[in-house]
PDB file of N, CA and C in Angstrom:
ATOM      1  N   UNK A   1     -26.124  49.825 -41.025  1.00  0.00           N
ATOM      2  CA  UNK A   1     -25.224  49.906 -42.149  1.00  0.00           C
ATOM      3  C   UNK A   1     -24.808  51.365 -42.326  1.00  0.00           C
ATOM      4  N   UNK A   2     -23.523  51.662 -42.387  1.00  0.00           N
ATOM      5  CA  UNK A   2     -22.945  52.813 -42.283  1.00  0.00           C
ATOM      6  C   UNK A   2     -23.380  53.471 -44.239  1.00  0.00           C
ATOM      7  N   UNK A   3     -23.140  54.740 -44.548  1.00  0.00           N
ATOM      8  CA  UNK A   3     -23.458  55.189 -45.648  1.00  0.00           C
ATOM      9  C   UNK A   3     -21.535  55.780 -46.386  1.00  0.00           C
ATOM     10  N   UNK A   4     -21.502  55.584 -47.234  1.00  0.00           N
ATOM     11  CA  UNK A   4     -20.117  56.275 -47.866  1.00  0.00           C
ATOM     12  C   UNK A   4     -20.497  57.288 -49.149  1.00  0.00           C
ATOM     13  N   UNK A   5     -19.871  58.045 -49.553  1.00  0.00           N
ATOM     14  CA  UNK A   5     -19.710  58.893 -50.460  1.00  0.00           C
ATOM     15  C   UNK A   5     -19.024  58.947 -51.148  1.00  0.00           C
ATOM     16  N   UNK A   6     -18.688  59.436 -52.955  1.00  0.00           N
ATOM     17  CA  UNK A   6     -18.032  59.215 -54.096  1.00  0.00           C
ATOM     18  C   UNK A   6     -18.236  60.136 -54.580  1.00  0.00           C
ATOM     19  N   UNK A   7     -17.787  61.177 -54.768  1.00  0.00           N
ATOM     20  CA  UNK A   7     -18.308  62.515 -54.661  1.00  0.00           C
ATOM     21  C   UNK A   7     -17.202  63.979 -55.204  1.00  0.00           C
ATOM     22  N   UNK A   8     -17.513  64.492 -56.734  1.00  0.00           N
ATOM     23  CA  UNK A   8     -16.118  65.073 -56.465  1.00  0.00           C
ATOM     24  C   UNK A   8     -16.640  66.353 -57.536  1.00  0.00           C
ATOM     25  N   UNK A   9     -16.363  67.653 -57.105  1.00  0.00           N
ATOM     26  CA  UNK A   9     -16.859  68.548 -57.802  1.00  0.00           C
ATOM     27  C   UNK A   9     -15.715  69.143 -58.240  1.00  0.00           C
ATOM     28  N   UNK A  10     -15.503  69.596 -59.597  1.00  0.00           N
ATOM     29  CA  UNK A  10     -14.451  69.956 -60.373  1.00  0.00           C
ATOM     30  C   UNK A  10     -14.599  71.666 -61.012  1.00  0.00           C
ATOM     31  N   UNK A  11     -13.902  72.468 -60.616  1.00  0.00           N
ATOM     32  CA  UNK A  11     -13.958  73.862 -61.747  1.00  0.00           C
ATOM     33  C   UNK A  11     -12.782  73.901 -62.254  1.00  0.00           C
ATOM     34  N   UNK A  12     -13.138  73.880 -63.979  1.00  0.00           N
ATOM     35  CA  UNK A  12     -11.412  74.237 -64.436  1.00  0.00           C
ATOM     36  C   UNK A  12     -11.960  74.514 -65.590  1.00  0.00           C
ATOM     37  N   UNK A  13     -10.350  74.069 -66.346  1.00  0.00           N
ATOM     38  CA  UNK A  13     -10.625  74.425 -68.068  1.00  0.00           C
ATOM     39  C   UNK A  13     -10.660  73.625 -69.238  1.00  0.00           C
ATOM     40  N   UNK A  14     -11.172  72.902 -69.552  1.00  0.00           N
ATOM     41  CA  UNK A  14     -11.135  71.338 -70.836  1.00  0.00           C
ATOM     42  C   UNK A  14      -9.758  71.813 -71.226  1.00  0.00           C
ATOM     43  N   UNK A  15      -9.294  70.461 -71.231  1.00  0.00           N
ATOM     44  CA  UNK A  15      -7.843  70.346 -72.153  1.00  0.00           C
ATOM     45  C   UNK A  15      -7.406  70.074 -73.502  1.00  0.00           C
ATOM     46  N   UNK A  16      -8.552  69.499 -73.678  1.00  0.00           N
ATOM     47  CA  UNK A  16      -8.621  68.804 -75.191  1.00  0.00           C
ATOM     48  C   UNK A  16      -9.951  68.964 -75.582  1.00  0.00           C
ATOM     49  N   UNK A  17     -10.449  68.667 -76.942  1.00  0.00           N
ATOM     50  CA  UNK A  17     -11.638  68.619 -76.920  1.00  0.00           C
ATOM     51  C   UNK A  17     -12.011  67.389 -77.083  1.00  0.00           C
ATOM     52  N   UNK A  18     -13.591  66.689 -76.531  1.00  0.00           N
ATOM     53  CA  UNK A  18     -13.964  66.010 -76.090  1.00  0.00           C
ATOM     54  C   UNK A  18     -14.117  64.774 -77.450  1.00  0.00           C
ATOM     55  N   UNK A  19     -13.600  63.384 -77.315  1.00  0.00           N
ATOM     56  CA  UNK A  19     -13.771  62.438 -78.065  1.00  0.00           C
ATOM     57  C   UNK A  19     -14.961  62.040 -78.241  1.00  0.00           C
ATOM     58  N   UNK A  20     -16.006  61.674 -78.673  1.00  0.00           N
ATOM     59  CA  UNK A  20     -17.438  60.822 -78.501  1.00  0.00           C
ATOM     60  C   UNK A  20     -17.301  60.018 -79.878  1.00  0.00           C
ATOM     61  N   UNK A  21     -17.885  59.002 -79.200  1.00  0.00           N
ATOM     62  CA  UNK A  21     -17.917  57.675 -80.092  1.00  0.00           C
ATOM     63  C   UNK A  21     -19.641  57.266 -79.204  1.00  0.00           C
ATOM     64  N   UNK A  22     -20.186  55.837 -79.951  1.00  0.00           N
ATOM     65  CA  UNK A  22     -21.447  55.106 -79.093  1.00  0.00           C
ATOM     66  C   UNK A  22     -20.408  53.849 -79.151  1.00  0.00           C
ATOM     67  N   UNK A  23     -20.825  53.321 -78.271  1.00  0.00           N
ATOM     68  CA  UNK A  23     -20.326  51.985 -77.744  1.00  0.00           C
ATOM     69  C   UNK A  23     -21.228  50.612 -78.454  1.00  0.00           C
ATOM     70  N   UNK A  24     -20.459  49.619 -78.104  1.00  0.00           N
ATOM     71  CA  UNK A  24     -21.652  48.379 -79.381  1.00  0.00           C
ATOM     72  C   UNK A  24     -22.880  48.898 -78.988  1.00  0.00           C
ATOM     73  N   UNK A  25     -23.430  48.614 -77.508  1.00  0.00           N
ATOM     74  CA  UNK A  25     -24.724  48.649 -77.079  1.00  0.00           C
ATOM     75  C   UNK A  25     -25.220  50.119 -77.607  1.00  0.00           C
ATOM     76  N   UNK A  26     -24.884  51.038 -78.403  1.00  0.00           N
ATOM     77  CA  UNK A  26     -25.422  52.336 -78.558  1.00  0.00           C
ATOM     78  C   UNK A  26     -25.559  53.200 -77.886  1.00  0.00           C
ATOM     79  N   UNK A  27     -24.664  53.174 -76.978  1.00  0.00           N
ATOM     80  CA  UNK A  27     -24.742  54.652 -75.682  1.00  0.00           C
ATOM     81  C   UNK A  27     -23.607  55.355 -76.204  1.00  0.00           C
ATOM     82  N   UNK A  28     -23.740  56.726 -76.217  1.00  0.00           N
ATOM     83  CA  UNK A  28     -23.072  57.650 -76.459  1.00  0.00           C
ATOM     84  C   UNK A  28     -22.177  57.909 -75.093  1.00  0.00           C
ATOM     85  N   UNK A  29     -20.888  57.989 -75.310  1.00  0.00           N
ATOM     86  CA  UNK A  29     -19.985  58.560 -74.689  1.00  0.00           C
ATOM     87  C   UNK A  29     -18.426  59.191 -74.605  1.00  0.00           C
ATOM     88  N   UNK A  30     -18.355  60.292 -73.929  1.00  0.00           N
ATOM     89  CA  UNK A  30     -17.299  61.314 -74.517  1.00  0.00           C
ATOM     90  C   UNK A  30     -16.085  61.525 -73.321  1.00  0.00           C
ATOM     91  N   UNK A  31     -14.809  61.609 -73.868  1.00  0.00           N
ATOM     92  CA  UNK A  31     -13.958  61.298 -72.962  1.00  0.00           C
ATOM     93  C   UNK A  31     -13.036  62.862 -73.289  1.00  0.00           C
ATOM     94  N   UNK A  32     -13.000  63.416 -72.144  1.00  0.00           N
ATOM     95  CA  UNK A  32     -11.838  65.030 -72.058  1.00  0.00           C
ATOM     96  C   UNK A  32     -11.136  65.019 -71.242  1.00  0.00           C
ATOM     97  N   UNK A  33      -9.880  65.897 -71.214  1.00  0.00           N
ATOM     98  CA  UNK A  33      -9.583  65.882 -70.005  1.00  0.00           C
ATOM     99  C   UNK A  33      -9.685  67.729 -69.585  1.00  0.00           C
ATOM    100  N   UNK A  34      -9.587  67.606 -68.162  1.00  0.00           N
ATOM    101  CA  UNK A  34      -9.843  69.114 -67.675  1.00  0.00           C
ATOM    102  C   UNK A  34      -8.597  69.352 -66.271  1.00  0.00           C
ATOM    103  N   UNK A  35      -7.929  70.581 -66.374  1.00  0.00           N
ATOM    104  CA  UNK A  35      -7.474  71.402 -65.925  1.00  0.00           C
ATOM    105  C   UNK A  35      -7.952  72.182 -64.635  1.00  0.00           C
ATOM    106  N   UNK A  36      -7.678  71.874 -63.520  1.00  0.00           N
ATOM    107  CA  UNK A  36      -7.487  72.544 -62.176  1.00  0.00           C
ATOM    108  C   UNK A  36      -6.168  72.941 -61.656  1.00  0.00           C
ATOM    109  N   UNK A  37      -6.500  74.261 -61.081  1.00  0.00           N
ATOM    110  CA  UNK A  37      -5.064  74.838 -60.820  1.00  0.00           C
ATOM    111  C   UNK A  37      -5.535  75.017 -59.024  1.00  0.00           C
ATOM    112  N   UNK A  38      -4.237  74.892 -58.246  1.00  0.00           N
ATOM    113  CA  UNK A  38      -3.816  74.980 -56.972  1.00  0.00           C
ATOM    114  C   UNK A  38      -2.851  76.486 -57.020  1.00  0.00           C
ATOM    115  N   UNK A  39      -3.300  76.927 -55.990  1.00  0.00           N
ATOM    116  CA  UNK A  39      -2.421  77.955 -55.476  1.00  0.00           C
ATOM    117  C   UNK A  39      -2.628  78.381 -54.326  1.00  0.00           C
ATOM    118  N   UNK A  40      -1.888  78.395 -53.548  1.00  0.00           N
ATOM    119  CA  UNK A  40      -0.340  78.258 -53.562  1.00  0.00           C
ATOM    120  C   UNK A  40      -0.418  76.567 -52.951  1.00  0.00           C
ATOM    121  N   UNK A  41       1.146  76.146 -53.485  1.00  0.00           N
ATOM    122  CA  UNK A  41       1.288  74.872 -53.408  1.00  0.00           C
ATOM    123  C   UNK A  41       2.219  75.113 -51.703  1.00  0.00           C
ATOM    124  N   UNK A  42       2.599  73.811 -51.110  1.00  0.00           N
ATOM    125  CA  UNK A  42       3.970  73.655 -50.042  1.00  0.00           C
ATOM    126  C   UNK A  42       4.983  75.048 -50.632  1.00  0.00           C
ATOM    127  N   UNK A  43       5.397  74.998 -51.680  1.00  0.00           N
ATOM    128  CA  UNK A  43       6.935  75.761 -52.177  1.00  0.00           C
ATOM    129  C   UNK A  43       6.732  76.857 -53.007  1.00  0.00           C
ATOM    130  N   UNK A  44       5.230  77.278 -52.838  1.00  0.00           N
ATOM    131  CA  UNK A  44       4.401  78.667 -53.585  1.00  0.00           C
ATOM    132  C   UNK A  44       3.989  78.786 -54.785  1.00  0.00           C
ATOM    133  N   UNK A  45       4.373  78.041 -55.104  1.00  0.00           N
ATOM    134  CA  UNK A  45       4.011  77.614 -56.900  1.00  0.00           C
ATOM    135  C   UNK A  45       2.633  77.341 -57.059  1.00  0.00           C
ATOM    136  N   UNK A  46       1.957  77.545 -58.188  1.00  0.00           N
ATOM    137  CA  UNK A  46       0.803  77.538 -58.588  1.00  0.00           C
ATOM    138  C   UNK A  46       1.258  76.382 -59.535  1.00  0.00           C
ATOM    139  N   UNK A  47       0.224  75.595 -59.324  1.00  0.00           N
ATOM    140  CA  UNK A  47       0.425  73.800 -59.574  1.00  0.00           C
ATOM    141  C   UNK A  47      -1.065  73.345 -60.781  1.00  0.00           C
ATOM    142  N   UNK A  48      -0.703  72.884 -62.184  1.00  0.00           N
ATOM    143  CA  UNK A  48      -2.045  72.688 -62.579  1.00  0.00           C
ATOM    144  C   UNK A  48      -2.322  71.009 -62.088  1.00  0.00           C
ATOM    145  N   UNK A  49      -3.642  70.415 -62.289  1.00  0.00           N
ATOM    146  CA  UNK A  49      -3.935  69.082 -62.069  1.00  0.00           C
ATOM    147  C   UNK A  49      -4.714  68.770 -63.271  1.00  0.00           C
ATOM    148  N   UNK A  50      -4.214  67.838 -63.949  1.00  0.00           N
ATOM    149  CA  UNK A  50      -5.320  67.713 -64.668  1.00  0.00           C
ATOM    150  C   UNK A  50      -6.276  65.820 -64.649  1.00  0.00           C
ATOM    151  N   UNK A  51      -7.106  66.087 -65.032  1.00  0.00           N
ATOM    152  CA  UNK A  51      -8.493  65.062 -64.431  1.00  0.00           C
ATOM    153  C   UNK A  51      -8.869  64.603 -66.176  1.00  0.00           C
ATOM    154  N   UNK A  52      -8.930  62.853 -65.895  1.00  0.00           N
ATOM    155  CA  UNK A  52      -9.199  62.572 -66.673  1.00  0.00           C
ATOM    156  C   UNK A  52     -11.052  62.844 -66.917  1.00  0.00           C
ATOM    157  N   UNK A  53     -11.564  62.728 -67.616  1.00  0.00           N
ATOM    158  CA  UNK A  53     -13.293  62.902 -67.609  1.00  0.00           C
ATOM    159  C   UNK A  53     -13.867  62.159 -68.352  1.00  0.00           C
ATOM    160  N   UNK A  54     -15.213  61.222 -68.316  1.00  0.00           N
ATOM    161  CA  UNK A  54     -15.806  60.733 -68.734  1.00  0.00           C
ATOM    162  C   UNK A  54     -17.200  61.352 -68.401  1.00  0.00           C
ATOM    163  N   UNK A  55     -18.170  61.007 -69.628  1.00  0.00           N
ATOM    164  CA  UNK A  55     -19.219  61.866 -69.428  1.00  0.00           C
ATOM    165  C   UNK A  55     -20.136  60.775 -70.166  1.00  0.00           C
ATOM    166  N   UNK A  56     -21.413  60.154 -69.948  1.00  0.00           N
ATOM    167  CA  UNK A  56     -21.979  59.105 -71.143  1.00  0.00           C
ATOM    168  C   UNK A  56     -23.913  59.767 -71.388  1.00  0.00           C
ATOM    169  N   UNK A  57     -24.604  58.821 -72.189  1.00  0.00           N
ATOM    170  CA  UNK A  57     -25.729  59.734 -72.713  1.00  0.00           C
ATOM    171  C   UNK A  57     -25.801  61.379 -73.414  1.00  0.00           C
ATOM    172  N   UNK A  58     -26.877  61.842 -72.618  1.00  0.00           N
ATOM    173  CA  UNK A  58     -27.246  63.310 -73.247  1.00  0.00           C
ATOM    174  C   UNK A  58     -25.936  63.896 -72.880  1.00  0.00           C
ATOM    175  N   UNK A  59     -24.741  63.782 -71.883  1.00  0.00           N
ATOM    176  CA  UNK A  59     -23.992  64.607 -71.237  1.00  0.00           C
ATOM    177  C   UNK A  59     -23.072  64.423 -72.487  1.00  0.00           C
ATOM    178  N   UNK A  60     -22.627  63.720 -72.424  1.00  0.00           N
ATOM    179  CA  UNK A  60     -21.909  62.496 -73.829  1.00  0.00           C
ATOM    180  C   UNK A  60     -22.289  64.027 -75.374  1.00  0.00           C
ATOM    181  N   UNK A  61     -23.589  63.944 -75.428  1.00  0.00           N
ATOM    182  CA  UNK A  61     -23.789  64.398 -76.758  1.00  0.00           C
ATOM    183  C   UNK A  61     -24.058  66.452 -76.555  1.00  0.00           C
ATOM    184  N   UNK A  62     -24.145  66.671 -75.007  1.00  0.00           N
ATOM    185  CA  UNK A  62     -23.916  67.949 -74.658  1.00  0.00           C
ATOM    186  C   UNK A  62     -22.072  68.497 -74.965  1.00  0.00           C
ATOM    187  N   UNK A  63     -21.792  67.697 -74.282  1.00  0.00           N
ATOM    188  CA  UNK A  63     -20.170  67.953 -74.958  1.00  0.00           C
ATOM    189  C   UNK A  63     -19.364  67.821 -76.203  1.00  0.00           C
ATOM    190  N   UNK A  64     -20.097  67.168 -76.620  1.00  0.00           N
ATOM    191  CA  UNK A  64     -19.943  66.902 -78.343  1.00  0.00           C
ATOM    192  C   UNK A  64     -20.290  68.854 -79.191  1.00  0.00           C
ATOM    193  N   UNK A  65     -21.559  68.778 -78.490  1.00  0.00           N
ATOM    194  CA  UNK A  65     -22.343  69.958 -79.369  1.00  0.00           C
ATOM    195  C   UNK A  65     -21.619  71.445 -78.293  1.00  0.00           C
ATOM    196  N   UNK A  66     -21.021  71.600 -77.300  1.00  0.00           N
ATOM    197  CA  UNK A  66     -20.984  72.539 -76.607  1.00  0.00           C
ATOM    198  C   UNK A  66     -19.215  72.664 -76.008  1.00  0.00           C
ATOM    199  N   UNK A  67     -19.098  71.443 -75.705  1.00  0.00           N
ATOM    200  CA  UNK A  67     -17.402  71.685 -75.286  1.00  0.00           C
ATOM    201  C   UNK A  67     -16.233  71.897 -76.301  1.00  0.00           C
ATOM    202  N   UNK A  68     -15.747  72.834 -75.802  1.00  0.00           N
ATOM    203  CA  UNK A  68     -14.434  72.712 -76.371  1.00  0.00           C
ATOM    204  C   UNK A  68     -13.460  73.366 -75.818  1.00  0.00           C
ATOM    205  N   UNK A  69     -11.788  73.045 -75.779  1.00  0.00           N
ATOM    206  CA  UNK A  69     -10.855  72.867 -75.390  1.00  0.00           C
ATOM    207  C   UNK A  69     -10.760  74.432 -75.195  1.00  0.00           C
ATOM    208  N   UNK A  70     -10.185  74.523 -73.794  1.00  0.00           N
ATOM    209  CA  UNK A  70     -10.270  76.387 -73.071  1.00  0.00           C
ATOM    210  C   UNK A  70     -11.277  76.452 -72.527  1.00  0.00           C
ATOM    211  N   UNK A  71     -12.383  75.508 -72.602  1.00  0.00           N
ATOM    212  CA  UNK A  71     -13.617  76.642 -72.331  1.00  0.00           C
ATOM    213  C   UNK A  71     -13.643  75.761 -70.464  1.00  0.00           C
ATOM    214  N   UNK A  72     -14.305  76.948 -69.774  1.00  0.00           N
ATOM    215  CA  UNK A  72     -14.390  76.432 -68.396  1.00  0.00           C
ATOM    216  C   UNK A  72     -15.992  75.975 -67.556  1.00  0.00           C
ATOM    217  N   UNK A  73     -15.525  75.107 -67.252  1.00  0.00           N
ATOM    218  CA  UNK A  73     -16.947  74.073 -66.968  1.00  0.00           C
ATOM    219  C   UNK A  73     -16.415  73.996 -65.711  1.00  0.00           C
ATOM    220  N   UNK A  74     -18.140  73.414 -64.913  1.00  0.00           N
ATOM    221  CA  UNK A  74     -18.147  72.996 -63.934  1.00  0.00           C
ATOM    222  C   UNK A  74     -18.846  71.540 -63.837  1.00  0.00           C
ATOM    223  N   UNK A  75     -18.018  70.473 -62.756  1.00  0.00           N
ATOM    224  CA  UNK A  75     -18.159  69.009 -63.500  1.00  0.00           C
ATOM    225  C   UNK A  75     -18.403  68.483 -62.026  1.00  0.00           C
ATOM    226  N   UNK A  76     -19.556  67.796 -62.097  1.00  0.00           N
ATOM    227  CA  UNK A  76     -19.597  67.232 -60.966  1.00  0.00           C
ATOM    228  C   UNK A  76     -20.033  65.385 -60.779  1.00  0.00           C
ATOM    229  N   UNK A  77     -19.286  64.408 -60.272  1.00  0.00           N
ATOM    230  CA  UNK A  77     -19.270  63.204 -60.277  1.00  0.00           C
ATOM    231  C   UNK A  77     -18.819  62.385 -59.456  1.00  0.00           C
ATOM    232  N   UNK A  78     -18.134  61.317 -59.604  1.00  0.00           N
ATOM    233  CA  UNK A  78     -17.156  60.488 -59.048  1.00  0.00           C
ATOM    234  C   UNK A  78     -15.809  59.880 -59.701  1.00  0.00           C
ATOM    235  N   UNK A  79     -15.350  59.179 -58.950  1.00  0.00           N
ATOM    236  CA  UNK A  79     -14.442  59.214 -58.614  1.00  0.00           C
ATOM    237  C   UNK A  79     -14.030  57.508 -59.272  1.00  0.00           C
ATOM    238  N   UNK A  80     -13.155  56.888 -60.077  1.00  0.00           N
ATOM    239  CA  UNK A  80     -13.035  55.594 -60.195  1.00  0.00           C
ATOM    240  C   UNK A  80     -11.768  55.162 -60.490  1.00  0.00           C
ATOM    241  N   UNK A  81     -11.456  54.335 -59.769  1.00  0.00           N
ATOM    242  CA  UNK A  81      -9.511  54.217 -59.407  1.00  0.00           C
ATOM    243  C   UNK A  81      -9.616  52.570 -60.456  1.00  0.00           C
ATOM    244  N   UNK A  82      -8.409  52.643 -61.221  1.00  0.00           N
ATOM    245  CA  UNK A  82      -7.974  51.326 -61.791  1.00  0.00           C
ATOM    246  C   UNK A  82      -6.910  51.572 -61.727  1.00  0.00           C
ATOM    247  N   UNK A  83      -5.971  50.103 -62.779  1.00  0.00           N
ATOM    248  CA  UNK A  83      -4.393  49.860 -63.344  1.00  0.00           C
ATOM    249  C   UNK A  83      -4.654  49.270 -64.082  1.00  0.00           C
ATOM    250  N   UNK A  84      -3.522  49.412 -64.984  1.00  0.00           N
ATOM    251  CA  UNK A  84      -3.201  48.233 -66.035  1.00  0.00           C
ATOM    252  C   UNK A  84      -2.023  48.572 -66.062  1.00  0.00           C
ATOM    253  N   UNK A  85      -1.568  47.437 -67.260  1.00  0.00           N
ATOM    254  CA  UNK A  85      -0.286  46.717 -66.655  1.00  0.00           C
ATOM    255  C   UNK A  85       0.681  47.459 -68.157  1.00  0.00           C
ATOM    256  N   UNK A  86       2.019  48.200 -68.376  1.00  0.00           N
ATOM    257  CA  UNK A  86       2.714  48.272 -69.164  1.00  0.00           C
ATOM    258  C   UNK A  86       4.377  47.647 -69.462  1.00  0.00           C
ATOM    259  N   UNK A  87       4.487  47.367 -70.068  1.00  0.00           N
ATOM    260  CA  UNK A  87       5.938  46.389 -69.877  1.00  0.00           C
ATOM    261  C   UNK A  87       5.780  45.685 -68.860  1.00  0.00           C
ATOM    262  N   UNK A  88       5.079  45.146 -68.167  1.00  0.00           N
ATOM    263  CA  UNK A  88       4.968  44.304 -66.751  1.00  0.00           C
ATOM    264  C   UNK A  88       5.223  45.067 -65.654  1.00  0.00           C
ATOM    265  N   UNK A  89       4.965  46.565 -65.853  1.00  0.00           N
ATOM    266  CA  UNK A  89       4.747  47.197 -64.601  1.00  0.00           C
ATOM    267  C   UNK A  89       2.965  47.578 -64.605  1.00  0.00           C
ATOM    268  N   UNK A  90       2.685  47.561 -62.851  1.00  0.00           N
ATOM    269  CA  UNK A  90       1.167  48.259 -63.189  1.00  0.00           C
ATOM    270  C   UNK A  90       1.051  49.748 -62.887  1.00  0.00           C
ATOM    271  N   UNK A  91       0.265  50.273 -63.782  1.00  0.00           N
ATOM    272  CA  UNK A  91       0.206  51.867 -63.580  1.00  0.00           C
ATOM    273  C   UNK A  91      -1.249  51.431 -62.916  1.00  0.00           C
ATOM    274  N   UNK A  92      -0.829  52.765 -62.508  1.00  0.00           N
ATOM    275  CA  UNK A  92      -2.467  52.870 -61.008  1.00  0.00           C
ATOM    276  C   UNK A  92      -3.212  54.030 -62.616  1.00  0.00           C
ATOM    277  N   UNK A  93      -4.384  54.556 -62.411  1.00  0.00           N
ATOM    278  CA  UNK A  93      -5.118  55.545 -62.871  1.00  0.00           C
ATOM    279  C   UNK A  93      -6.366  55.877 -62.433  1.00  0.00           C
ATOM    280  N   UNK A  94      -7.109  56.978 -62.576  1.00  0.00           N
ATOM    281  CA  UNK A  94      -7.777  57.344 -61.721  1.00  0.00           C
ATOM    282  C   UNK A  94      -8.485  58.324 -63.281  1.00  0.00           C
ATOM    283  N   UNK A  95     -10.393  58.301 -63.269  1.00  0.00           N
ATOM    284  CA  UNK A  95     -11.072  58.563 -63.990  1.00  0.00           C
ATOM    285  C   UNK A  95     -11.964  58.893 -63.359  1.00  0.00           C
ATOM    286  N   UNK A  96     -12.325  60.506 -63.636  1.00  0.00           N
ATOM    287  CA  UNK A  96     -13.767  61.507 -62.984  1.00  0.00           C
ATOM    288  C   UNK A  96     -14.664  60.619 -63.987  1.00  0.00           C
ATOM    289  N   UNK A  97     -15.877  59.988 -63.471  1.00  0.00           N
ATOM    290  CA  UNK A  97     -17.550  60.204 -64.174  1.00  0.00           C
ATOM    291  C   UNK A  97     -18.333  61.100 -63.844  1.00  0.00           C
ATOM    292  N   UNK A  98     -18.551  61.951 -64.752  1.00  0.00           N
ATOM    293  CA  UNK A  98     -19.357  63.162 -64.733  1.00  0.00           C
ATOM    294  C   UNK A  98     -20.708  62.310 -64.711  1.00  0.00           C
ATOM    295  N   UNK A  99     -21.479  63.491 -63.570  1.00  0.00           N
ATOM    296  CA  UNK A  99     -22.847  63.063 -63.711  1.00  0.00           C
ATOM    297  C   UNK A  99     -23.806  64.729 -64.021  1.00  0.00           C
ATOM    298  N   UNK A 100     -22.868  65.847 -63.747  1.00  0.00           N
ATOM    299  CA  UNK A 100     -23.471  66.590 -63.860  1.00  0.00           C
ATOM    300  C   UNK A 100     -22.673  67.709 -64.573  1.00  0.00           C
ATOM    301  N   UNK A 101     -22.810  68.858 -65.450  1.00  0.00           N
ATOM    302  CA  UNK A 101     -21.944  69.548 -66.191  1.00  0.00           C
ATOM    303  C   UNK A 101     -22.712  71.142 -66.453  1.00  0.00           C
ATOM    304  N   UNK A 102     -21.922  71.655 -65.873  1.00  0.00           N
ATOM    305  CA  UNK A 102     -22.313  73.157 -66.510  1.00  0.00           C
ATOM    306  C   UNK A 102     -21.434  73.902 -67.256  1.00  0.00           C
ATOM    307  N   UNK A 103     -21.900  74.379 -68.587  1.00  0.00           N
ATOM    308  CA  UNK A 103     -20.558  75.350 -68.903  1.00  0.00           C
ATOM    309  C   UNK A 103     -20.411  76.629 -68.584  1.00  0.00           C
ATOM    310  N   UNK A 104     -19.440  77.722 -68.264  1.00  0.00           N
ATOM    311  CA  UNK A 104     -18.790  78.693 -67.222  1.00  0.00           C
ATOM    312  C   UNK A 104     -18.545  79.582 -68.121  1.00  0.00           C
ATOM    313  N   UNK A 105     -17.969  79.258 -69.339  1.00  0.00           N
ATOM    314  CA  UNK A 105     -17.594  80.111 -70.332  1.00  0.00           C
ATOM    315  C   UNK A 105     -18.970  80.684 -71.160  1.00  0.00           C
ATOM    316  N   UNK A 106     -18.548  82.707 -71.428  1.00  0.00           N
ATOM    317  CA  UNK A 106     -19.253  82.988 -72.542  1.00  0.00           C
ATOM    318  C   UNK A 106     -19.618  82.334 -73.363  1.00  0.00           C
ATOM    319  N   UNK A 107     -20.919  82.278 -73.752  1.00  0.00           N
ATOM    320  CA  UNK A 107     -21.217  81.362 -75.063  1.00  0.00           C
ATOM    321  C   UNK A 107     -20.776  82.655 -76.394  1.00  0.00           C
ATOM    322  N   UNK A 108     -19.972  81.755 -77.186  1.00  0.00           N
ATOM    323  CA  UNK A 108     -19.400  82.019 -78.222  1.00  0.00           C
ATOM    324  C   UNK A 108     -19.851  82.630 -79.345  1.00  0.00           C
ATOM    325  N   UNK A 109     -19.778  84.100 -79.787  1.00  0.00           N
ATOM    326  CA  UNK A 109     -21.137  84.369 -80.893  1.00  0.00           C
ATOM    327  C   UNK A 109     -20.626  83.508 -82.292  1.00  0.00           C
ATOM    328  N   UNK A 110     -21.838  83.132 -82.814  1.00  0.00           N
ATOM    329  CA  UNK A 110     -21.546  82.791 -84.545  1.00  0.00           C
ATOM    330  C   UNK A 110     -20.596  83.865 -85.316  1.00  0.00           C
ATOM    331  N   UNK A 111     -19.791  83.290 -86.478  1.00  0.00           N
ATOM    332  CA  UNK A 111     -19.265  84.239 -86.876  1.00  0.00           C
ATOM    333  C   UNK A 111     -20.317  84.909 -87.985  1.00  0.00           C
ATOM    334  N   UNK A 112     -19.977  85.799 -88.545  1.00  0.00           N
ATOM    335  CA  UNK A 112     -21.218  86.604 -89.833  1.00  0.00           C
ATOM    336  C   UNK A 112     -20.554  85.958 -90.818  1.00  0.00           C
ATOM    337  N   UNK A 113     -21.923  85.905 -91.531  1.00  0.00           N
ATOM    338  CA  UNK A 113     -21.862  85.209 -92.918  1.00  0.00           C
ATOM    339  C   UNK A 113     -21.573  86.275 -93.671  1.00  0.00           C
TER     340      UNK A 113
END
């Protein structure tokens, strides 16, 4: 039996800051999206990409307490392709699951009281 891989390591910059909700069953999970830039593209242009992200559990409640929008992380996961259907066309989409997360950015001092 042959082996395959799903596998996708991400450096960029959160785009938004991260949604978290728990789901019926009570798992925490948080949805961002993040920013990768290409350079140089075919026509020289510096090209951003941005990646949808899902993150669930402690990662889920690490991004809650630690992410926010600008700041640059490193995200490492897979890869999960769907569609659904709008006006009776299907859109394709494509969603990173984070399994692993570091943040890149200075940690932020408190402001003084």
């Amino acid at each position: 039996m042959s082996r395959s891989v799903n596998k996708i390591i991400l450096v960029g910059n959160v785009g938004r800051d991260p949604e978290v909700h728990e789901t019926k069953s009570g798992k925490r999970v948080a949805h961002f999206s993040l920013a990768t830039n290409r350079f140089p593209t075919e026509d020289g242009e510096e090209r951003t990409d941005w990646h949808r992200i899902t993150v669930w559990g402690k990662l889920a409640q690490i991004a809650e307490d630690y992410v926010k929008v600008g700041d640059r992380i490193y995200l490492e996961g897979r890869v999960e392709y769907d569609s659904y259907e709008r006006d009776g066309v299907t859109i394709p989409s494509s969603e990173v699951i984070g399994r692993e997360l570091m943040l890149l950015s200075p940690a932020k001092e408190a402001a003084a009281a």
